[in-house]
Protein backbone atom coordinates (compact mmCIF):
# COMPACT_ATOMS: atom_id res chain seq x y z
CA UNK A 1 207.41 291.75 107.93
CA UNK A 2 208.91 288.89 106.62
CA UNK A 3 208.72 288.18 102.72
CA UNK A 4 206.79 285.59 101.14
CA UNK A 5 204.98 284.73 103.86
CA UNK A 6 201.00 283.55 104.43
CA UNK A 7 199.73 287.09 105.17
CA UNK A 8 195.65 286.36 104.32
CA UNK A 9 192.86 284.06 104.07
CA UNK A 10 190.04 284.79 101.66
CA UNK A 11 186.85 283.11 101.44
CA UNK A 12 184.63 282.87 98.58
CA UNK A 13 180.92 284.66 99.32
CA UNK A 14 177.58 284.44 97.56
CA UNK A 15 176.21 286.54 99.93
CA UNK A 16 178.48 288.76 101.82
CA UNK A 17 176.18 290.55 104.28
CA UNK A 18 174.51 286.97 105.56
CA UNK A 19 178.42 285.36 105.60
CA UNK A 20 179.56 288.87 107.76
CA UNK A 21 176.84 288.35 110.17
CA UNK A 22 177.73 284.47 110.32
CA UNK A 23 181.38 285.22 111.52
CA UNK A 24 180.13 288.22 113.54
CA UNK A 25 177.27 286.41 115.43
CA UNK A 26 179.80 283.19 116.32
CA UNK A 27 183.62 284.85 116.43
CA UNK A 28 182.96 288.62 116.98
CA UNK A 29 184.93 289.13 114.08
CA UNK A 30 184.82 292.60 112.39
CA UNK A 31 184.58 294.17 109.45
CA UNK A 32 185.89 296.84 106.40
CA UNK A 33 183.36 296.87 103.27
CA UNK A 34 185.13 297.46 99.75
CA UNK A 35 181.70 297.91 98.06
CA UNK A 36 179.22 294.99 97.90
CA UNK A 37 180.67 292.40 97.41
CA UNK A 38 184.04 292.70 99.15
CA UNK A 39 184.61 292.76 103.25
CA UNK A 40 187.92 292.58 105.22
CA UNK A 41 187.55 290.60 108.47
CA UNK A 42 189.60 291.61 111.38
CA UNK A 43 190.19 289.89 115.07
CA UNK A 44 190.18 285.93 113.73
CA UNK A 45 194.05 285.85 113.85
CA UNK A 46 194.56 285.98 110.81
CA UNK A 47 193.71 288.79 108.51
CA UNK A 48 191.20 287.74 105.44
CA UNK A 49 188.40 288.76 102.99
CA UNK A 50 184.98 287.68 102.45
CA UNK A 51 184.82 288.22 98.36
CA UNK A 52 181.62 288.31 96.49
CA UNK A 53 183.03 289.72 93.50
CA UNK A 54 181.92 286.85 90.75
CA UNK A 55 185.13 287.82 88.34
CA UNK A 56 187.76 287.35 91.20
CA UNK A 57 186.57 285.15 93.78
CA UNK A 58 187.98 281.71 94.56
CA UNK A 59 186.47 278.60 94.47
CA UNK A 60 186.92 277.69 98.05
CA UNK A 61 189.42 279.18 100.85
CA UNK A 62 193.00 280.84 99.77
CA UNK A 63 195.40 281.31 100.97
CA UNK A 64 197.29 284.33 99.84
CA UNK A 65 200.73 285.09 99.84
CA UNK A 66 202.61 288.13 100.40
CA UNK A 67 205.76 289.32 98.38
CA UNK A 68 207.41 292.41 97.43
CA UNK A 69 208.16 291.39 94.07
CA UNK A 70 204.87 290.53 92.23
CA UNK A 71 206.30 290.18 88.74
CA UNK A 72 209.58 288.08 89.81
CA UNK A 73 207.08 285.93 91.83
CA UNK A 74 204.16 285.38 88.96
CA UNK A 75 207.45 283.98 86.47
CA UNK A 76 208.92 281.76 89.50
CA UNK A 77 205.39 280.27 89.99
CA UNK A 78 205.52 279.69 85.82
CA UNK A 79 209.06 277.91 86.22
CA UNK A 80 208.55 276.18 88.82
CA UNK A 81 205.23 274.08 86.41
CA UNK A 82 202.37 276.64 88.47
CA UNK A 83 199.61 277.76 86.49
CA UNK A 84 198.77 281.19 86.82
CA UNK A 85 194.62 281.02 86.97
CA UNK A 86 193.85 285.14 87.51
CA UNK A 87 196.65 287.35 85.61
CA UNK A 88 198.27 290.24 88.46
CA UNK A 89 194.96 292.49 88.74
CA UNK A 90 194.69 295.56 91.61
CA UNK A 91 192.24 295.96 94.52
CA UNK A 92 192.25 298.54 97.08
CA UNK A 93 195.97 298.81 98.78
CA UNK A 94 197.80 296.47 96.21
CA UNK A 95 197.96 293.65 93.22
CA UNK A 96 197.63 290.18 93.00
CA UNK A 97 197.33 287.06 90.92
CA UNK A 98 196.26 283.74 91.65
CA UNK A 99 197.72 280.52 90.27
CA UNK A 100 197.08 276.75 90.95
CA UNK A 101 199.91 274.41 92.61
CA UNK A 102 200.76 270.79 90.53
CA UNK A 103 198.36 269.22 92.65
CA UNK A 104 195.42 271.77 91.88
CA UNK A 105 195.65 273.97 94.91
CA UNK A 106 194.96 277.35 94.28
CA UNK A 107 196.45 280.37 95.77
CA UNK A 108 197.27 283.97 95.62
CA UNK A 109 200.27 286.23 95.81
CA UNK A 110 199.65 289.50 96.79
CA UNK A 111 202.35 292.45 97.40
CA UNK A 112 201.03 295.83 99.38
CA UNK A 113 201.30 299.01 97.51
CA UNK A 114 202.80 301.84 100.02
């Protein structure tokens, strides 16, 4: 798998089950519940998440990231004049953070625990 790559989409959900039976209904897409407010999609090309959770998710669709250094990524962002907008936090199967971009893009960098 190559490093620092676009590995996931996430979008933001105010009502997961009605947003899961959107996608399924139209795309056939499929789906892996984390609790309530949390659901992996699978079979749109992309992995992704539909998140609900009102303390991590996004204002509108990110893009995440994937690296196997999350701490050495999180300062380059800093450097480089990023803004990190969600300090690294864990979810099931890994950590992330999010930061915004100098022209107010946010996204996420996530790295897979094995």
């Amino acid at each position: 798998m190559t490093a620092n790559h676009i590995a996931y989409l996430e979008l933001p959900a105010t009502d997961v089950p009605a947003l899961k039976y959107f996608y399924e209904q139209i795309f056939g897409w499929t789906f892996q519940d984390y609790g309530d407010d949390y659901a992996a999609f699978e079979g749109a090309g992309l992995d992704g998440g539909l998140n609900g959770d009102p303390n991590h998710k996004p204002k509108s669709a990110l893009v995440v990231l994937e690296t196997k250094e999350l701490e050495a990524m999180e300062t380059k962002v800093r450097d480089a004049g990023g803004i990190i907008s969600l300090p690294i936090f864990a979810y099931p199967g890994g950590r992330r953070f999010h930061f915004v971009d100098p022209n107010g893009n946010e996204l996420a960098v996530m790295q897979i625990e094995d």
